[in-house]
Structure formats: C-alpha cells, structure tokens
N, C-alpha and C. Protein backbone atom coordinates (compact mmCIF):
# COMPACT_ATOMS: atom_id res chain seq x y z
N UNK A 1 96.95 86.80 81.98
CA UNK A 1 96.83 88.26 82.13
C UNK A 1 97.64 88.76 83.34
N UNK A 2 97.51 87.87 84.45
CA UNK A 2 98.63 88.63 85.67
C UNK A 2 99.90 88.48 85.68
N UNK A 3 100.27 87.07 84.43
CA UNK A 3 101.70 87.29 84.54
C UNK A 3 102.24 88.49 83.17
N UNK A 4 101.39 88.93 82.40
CA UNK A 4 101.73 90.06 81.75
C UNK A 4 102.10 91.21 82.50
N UNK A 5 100.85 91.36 83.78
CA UNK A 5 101.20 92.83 84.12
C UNK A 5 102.53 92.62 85.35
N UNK A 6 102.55 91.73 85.63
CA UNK A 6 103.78 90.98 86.74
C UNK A 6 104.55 91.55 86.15
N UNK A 7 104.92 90.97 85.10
CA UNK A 7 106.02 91.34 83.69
C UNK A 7 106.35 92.42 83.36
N UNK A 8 105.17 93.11 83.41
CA UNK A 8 104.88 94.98 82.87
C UNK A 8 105.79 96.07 83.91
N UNK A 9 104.75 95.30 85.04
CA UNK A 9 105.08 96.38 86.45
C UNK A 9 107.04 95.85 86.75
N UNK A 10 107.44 94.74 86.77
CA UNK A 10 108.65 94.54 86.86
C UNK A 10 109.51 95.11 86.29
N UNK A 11 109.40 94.93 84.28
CA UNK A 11 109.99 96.29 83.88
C UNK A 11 109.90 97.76 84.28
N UNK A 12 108.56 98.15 84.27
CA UNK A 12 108.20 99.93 84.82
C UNK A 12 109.45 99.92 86.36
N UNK A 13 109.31 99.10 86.93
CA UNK A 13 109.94 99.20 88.32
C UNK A 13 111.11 99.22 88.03
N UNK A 14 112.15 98.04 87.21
CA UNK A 14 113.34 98.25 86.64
C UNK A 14 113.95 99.53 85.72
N UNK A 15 112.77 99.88 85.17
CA UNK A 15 113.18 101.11 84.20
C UNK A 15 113.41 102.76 85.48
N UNK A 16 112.33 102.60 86.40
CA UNK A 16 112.51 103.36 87.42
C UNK A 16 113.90 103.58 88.32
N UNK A 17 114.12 101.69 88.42
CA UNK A 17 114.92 101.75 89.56
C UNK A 17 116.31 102.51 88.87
N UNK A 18 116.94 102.23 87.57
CA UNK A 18 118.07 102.52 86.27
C UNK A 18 117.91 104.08 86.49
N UNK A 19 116.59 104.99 86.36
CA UNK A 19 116.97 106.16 86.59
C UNK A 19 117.14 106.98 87.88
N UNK A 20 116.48 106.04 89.14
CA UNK A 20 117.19 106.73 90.21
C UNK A 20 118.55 106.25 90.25
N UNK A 21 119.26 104.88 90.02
CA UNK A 21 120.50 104.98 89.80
C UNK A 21 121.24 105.88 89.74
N UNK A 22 120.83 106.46 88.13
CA UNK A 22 121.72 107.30 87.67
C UNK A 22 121.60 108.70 87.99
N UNK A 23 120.31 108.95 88.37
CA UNK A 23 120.29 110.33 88.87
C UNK A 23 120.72 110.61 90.63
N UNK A 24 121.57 109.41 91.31
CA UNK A 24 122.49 109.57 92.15
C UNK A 24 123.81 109.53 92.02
N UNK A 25 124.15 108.74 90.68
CA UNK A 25 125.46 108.86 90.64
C UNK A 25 125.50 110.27 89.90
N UNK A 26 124.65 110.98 89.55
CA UNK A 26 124.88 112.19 88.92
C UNK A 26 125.09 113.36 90.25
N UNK A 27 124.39 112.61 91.00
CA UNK A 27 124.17 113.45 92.69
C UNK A 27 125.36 113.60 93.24
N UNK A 28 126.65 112.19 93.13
CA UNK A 28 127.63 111.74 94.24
C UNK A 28 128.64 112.93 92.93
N UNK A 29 128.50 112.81 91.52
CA UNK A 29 129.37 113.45 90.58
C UNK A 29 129.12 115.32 91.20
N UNK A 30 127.91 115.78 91.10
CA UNK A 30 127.97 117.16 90.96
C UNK A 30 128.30 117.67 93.08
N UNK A 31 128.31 116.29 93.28
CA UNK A 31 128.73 116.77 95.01
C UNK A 31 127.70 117.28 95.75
N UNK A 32 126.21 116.78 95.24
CA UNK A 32 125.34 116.99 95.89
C UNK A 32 124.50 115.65 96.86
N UNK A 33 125.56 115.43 98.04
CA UNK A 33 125.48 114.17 99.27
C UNK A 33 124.02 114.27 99.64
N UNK A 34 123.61 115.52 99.68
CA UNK A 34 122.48 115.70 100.64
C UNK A 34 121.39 114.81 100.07
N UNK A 35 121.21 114.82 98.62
CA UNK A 35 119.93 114.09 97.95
C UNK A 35 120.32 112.44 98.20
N UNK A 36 121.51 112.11 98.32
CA UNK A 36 121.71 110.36 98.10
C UNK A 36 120.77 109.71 99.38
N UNK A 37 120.37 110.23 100.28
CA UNK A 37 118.95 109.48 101.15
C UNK A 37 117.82 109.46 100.97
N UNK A 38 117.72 110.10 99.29
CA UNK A 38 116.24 110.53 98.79
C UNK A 38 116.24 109.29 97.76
N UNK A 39 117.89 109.27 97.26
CA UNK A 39 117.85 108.06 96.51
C UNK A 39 117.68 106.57 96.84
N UNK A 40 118.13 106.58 97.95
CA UNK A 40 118.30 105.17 98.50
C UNK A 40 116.84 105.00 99.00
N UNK A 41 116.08 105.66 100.02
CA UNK A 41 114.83 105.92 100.35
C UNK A 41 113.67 105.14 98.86
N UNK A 42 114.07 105.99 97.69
CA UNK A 42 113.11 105.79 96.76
C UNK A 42 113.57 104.14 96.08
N UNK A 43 114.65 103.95 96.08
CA UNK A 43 115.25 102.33 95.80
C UNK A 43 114.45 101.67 96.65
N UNK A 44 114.76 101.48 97.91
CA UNK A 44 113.90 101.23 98.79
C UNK A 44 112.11 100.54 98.53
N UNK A 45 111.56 101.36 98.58
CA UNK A 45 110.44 101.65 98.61
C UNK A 45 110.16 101.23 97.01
N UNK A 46 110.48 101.20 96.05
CA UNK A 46 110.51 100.70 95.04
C UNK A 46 109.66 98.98 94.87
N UNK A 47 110.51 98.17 96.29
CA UNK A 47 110.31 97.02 96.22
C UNK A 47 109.14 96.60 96.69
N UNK A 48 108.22 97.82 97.55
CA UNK A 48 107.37 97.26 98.74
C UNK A 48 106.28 96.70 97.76
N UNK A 49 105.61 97.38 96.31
CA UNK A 49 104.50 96.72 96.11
C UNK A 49 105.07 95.19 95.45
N UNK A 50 105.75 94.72 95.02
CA UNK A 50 105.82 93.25 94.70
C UNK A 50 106.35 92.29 96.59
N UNK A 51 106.91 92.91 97.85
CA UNK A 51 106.80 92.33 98.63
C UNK A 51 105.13 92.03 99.35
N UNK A 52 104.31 92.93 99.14
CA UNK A 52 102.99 93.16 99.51
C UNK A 52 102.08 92.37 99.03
N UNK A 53 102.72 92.47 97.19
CA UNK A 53 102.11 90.85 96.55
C UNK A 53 102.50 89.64 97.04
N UNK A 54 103.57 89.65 96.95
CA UNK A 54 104.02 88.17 97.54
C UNK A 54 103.34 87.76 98.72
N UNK A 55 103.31 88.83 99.52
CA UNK A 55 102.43 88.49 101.09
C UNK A 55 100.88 87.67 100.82
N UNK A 56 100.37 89.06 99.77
CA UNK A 56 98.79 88.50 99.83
C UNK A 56 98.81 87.33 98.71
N UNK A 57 99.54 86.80 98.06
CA UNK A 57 99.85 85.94 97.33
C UNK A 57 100.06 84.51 98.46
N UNK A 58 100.55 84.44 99.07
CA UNK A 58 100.74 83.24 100.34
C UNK A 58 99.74 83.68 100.71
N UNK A 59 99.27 84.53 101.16
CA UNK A 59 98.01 84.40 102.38
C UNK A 59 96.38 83.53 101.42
N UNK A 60 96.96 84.01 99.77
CA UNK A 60 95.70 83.48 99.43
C UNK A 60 94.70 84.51 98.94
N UNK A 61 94.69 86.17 99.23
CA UNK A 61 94.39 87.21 99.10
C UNK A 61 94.77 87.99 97.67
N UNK A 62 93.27 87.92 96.90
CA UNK A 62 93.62 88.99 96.06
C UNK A 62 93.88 90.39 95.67
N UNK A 63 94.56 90.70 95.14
CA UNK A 63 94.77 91.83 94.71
C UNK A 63 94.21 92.48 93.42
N UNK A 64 93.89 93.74 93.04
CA UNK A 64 93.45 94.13 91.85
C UNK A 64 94.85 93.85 90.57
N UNK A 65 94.54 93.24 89.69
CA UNK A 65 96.09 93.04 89.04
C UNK A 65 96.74 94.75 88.71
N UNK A 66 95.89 95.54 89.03
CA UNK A 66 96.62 96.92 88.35
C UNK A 66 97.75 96.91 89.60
N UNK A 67 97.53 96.09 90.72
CA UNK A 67 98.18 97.14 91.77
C UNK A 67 99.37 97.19 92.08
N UNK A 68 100.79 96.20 91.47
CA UNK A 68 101.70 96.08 91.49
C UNK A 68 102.15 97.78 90.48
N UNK A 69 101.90 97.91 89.02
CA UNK A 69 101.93 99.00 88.44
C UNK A 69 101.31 99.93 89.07
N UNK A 70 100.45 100.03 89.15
CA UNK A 70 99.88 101.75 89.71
C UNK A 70 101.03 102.27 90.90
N UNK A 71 101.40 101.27 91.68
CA UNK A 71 101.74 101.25 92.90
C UNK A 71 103.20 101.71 92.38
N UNK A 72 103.84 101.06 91.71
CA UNK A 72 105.02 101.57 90.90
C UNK A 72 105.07 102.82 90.81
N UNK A 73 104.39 103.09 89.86
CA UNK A 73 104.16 104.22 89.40
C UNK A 73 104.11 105.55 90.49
N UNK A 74 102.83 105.41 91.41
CA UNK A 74 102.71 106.02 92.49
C UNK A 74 104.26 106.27 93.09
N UNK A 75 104.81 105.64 93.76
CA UNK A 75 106.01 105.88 94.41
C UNK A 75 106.90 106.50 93.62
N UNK A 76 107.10 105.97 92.42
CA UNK A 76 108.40 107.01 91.52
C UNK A 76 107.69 108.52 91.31
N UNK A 77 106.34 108.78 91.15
CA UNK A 77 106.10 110.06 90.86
C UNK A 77 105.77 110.91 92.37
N UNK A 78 106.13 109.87 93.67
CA UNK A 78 106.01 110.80 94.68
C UNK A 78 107.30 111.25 95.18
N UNK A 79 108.17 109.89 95.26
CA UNK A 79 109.66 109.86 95.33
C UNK A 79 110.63 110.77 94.30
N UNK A 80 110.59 109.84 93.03
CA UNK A 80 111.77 110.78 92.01
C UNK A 80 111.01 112.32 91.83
N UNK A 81 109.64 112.01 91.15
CA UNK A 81 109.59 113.37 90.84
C UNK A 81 109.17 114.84 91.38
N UNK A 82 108.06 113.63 92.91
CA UNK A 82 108.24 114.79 93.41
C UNK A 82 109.21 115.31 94.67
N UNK A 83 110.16 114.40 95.34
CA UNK A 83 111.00 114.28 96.17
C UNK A 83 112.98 115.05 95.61
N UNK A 84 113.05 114.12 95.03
CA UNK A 84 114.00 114.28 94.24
C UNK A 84 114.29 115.23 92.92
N UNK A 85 113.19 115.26 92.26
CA UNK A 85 113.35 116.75 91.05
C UNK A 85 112.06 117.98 91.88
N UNK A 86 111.76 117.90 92.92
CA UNK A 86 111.35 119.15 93.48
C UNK A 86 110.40 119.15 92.86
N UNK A 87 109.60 118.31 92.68
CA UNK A 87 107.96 119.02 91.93
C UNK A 87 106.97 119.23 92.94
N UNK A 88 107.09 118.98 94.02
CA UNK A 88 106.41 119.47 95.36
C UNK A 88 106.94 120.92 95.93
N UNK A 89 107.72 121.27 95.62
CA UNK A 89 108.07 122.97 95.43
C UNK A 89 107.65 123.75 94.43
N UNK A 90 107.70 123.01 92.88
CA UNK A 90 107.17 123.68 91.84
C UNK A 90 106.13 124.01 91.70
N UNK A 91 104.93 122.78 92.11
CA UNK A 91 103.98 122.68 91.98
C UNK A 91 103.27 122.92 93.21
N UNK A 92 102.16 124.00 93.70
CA UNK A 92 101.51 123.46 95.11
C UNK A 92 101.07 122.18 95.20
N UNK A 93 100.02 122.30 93.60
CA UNK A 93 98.91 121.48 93.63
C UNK A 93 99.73 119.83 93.96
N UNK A 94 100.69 119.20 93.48
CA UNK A 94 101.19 118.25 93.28
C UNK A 94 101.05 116.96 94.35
N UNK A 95 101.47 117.68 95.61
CA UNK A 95 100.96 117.07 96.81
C UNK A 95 100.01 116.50 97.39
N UNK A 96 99.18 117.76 96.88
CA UNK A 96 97.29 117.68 96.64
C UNK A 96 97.15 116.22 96.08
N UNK A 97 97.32 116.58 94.76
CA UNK A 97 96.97 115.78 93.76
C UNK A 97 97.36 114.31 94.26
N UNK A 98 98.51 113.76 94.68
CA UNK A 98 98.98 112.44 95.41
C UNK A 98 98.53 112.08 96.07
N UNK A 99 97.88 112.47 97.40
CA UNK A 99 97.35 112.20 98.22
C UNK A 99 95.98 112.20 98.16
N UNK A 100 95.55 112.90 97.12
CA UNK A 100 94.05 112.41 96.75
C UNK A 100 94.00 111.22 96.31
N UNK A 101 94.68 110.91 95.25
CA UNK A 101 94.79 109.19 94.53
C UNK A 101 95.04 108.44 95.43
N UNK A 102 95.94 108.91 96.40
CA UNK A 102 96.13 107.52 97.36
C UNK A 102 94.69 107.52 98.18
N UNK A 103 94.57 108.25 98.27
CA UNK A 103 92.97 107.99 99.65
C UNK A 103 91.80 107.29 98.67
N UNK A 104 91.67 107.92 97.34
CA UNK A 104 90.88 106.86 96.21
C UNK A 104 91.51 105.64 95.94
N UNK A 105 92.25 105.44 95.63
CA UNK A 105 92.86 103.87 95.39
C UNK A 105 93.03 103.23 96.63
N UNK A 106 93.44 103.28 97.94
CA UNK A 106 93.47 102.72 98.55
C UNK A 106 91.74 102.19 98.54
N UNK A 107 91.09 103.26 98.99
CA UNK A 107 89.72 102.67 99.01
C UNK A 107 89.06 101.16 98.07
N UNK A 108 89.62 101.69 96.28
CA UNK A 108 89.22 100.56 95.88
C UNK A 108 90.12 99.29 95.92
N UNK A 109 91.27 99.13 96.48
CA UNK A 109 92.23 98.07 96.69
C UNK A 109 91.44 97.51 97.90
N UNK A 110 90.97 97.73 99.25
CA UNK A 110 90.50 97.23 100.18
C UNK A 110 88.87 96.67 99.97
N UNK A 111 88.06 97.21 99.14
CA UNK A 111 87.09 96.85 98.15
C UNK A 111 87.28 95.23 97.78
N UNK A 112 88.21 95.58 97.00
CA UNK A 112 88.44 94.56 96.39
C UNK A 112 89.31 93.07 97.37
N UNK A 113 89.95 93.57 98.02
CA UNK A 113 90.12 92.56 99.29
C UNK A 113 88.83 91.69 100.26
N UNK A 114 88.03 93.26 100.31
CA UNK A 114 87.77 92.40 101.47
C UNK A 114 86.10 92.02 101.32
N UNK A 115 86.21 91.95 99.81
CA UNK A 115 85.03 90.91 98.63
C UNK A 115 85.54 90.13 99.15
N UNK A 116 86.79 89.72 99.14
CA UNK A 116 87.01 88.13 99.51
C UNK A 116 87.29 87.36 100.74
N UNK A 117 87.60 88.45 101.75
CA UNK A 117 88.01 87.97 103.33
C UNK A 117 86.55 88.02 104.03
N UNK A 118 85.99 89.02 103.68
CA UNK A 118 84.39 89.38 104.03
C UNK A 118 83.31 88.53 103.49
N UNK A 119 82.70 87.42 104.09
CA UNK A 119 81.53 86.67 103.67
C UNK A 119 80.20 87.39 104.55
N UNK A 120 78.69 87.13 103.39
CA UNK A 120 77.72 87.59 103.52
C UNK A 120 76.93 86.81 104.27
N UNK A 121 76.57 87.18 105.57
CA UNK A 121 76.37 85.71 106.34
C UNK A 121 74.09 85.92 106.12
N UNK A 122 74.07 84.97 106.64
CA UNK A 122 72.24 84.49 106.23
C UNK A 122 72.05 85.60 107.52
N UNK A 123 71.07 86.38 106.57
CA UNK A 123 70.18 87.15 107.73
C UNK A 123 70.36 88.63 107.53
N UNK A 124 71.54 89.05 107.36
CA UNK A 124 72.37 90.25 107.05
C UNK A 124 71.52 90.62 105.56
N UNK A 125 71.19 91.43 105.31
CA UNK A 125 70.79 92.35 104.14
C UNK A 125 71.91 92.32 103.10
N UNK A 126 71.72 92.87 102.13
CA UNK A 126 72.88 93.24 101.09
C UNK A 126 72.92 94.52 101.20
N UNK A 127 72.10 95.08 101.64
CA UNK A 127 72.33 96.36 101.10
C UNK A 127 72.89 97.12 102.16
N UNK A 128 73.04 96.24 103.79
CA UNK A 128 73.64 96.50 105.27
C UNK A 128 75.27 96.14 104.39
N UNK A 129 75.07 95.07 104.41
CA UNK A 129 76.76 94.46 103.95
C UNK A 129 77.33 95.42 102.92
N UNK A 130 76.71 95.89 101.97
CA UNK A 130 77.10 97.28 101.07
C UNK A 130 78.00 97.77 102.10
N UNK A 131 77.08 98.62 102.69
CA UNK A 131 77.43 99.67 103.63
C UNK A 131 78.69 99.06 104.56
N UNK A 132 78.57 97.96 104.94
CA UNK A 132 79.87 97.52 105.96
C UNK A 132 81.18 97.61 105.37
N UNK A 133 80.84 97.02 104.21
CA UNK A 133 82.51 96.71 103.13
C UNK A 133 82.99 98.24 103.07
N UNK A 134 81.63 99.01 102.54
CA UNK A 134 82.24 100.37 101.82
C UNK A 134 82.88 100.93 103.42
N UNK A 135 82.00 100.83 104.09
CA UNK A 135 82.63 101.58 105.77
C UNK A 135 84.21 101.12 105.83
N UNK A 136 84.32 99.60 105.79
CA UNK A 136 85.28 99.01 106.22
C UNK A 136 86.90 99.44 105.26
N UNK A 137 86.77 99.88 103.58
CA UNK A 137 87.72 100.21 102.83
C UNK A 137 87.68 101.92 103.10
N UNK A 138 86.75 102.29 103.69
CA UNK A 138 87.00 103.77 104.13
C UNK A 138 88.62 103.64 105.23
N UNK A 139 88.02 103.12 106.55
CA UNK A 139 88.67 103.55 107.47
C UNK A 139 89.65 102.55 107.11
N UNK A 140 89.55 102.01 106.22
CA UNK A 140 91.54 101.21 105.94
C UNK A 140 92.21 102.24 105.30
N UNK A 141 91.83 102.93 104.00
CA UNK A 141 92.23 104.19 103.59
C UNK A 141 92.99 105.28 104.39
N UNK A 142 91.80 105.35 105.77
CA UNK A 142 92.14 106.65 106.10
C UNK A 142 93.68 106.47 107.22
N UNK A 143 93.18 104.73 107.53
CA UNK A 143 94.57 104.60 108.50
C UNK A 143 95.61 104.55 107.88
N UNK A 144 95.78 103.75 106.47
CA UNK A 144 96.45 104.03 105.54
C UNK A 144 97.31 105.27 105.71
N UNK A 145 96.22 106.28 104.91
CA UNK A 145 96.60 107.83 104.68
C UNK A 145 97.04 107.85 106.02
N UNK A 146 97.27 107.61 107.35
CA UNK A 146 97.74 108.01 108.80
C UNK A 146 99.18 107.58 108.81
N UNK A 147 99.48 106.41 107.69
CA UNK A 147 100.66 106.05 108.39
C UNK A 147 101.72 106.44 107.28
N UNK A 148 100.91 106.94 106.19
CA UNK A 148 101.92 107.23 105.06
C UNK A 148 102.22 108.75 105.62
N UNK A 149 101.82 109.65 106.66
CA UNK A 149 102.05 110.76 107.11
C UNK A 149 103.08 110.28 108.05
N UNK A 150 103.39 108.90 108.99
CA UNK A 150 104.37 109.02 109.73
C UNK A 150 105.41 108.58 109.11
N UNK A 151 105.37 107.86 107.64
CA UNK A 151 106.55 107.27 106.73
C UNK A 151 106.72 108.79 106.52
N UNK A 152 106.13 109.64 105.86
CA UNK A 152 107.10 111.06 105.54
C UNK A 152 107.63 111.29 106.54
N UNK A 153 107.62 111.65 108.12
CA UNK A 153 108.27 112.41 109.35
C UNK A 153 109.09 111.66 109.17
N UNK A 154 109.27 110.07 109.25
CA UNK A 154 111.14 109.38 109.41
C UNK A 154 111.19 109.24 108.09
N UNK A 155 111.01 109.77 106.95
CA UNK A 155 112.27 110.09 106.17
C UNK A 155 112.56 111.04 106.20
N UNK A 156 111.92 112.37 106.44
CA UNK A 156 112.48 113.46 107.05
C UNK A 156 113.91 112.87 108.08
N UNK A 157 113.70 111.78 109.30
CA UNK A 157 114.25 112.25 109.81
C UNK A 157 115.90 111.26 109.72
N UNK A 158 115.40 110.57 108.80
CA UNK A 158 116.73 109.32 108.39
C UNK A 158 116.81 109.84 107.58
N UNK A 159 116.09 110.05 106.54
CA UNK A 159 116.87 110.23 105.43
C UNK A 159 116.78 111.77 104.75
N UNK A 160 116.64 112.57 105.58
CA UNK A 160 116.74 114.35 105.40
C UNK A 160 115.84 114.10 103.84
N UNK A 161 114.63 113.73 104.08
CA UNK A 161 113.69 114.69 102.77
C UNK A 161 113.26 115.30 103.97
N UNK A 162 112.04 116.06 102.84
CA UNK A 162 111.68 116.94 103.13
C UNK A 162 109.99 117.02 102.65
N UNK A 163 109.33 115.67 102.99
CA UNK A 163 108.24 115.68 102.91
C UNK A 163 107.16 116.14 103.97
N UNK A 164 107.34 116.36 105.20
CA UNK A 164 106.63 117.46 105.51
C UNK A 164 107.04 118.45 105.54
N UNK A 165 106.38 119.16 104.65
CA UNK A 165 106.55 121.02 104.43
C UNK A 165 106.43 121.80 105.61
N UNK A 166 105.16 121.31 105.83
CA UNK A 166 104.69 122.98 106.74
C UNK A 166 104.25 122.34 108.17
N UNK A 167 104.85 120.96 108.52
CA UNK A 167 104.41 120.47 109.69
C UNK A 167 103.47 120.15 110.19
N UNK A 168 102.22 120.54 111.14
CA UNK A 168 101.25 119.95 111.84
C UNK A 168 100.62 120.11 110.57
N UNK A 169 100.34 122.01 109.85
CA UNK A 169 99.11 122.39 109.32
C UNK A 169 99.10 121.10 107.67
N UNK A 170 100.69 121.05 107.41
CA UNK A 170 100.51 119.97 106.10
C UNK A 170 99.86 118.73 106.74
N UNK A 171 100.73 118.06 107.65
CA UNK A 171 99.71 116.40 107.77
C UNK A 171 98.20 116.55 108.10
N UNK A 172 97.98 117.51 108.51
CA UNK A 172 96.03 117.64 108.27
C UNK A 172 95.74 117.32 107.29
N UNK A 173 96.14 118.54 106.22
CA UNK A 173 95.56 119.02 105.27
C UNK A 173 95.64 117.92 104.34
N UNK A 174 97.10 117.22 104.59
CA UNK A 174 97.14 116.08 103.79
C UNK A 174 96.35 114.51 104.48
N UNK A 175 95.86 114.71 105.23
CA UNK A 175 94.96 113.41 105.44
C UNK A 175 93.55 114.29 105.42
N UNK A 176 93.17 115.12 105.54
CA UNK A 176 92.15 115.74 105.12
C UNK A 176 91.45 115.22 103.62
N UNK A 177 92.78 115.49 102.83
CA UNK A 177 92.66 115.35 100.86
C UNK A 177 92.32 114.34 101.30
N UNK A 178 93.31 112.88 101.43
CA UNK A 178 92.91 111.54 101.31
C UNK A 178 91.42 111.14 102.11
N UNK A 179 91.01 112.00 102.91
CA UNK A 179 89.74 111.50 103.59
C UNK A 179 88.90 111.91 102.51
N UNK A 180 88.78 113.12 101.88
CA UNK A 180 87.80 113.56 101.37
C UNK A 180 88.00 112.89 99.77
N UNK A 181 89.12 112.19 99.35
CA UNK A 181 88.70 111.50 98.22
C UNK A 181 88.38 109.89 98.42
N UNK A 182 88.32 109.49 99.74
CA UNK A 182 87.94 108.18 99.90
C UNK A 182 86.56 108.38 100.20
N UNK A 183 86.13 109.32 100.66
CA UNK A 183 84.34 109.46 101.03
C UNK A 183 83.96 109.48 99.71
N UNK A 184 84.55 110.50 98.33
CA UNK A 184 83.86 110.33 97.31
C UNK A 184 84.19 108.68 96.93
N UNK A 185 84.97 108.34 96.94
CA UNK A 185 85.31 106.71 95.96
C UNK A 185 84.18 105.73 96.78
N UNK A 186 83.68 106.13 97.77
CA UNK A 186 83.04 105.30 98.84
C UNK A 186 81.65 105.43 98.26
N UNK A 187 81.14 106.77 98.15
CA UNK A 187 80.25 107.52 97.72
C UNK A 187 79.72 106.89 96.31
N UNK A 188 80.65 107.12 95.62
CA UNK A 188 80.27 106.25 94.23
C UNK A 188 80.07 105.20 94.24
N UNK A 189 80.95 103.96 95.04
CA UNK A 189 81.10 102.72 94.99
C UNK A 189 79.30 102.48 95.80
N UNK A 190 79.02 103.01 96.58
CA UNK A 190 78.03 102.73 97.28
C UNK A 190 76.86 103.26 95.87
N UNK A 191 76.66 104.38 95.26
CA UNK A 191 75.79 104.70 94.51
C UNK A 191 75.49 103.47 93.78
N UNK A 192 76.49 102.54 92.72
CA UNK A 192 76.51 101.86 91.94
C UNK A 192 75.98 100.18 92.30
N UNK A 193 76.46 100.49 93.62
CA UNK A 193 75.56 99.19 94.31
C UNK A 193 74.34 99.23 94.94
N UNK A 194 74.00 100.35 95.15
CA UNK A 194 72.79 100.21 95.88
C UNK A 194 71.55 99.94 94.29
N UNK A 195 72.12 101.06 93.91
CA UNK A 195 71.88 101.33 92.04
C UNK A 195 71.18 99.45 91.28
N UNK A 196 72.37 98.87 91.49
CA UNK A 196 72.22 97.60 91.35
C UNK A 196 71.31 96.85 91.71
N UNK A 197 71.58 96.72 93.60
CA UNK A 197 70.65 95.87 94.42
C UNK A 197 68.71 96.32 93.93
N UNK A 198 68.66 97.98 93.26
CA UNK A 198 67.29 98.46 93.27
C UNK A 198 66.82 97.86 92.21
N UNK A 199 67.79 97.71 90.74
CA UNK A 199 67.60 96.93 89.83
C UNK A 199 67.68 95.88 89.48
N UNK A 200 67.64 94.69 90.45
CA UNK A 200 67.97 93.56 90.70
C UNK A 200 66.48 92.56 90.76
C-alpha cells in the first residue's frame, strides 16, 4: 500500500512539476521575467515532502501514508494556483481556506508521529497522556503555521511573490486561521478519545 501511494504522489508531483515547466517557459515566451521566481520557488518546494519522507524514513518515524500526496497537492494549489495563476487575488476566501488545512493537517500528521516517539509511561493516566499528545500536535501546528509565515516574507523577498498581502494585519490573521483550525482538529481528536477511554 505505501509503495502505491509513493508511486501515486511521485506521479501527481511529476505531473505538477511538467506544468510549472511549461507555464514558465510560457512566462520567459510572453516576456513575463517577473513570475520565473514563482516558478523556480514552486519547483523547489515541490521536492520537500518526499525529502521529509526520506528523513523520517531513516530516523525510523512514521508518517501518515497520505502525506507525501496531500502534501503535493497542498503546495501546487498554494504555489501554481494560488501564487502563480493569482487565485489569492481572485479569491479572498482562498488564503483562508489554505491555511486552515494546514493548521488541521499538520495537527493530525504530529498525532500520528508522536503515537510513536511518545511512550505511555506506568503511572500516567490515559486520559492525562490524551491531553499531552493532543497539547503536544497543537503547538507543533502552530509553530509550524509560524514558520510557513516566515517562508512567505523570503519569498517575497528572493523570489518577488507576493505572499504577504497586507503585511503585519495578514500574518495574524493567517496564523490566527491555522490556530483556530488546529484547536478544532485537537478538539475532535480529543472528543473521540476521551469518547473511547469512557467506553472502554
């Protein structure tokens, strides 16, 4: 099953990488220089979720198998579509919408980590250790969401996007979203276990 989605996410990533290709050489053709650091940027960044596997792959650390694809995915629809075809101008909501998923998914990717780095030691409750894990994939989220706000300022400033809009008041607002959809993913994740431990 993981070397299917290995397989899956490799194509999705290849099929991605073929159309930022070409939608730079369409960039360098119509003489529009300014976007080719949006292209290279999104090439880039393309590679990080299979280097990230490979990491937690040596370390021994699992990953959710979705997360090479989602992660794909994620970056081409923040990069190409909304970087590069302007859907963060078109759209308000769009921004919104990204940065909510990332503050939820990150949450359940660190979940799911740190089931396995995190042991339940004798004495400790389950239903304390609940609470620690869920605490602990919160504030990875939210530092997360902290540093994907300073990856937008230097590509702003290497590579002229233009992912912060509106400056101070956007990176709030945008770690704001991701806080407030990792408290719900936290929120649930905690409902379903406590839910459990009562019916146990």
């Amino acid at each position: 099953m993981k070397n299917k989605n290995n397989k899956l996410s490799m194509g999705v990533a290849l099929f991605f990488g073929i159309i930022i290709i070409f939608s730079a050489l369409y960039s360098i053709i119509m003489k529009k220089d300014s976007s080719i650091g949006k292209h290279i940027l999104a090439l880039i960044i393309l590679t990080v979720p299979f280097i990230l596997t490979g990491i937690c792959k040596a370390k021994d650390i699992r990953l959710p198998s979705s997360f090479p694809l989602v992660t794909v995915i994620f970056i081409f629809v923040t990069q190409y579509l909304g970087e590069i075809l302007g859907f963060y101008h078109r759209f308000w909501w769009w921004d919104l919408l990204l940065h909510g998923i990332f503050g939820s998914y990150v949450v359940i990717v660190a979940l799911f980590i740190t089931g396995d780095i995190i042991t339940k030691k004798e004495g400790i409750s389950s239903r304390r250790f609940i609470l620690f894990t869920a605490m602990i994939a919160f504030c990875i989220s939210i530092t997360l969401g902290t540093v994907w706000e300073v990856f937008e300022y230097a590509g702003d400033y290497f590579f002229k996007t233009h992912m912060v809009k509106g400056g101070l008041k956007d990176a709030i607002t945008d770690i704001s979203i991701k806080m407030l959809s990792a408290l719900i993913t936290v929120i649930i994740y905690l409902y379903q276990q406590l839910k459990k431990q009562n019916n146990a």
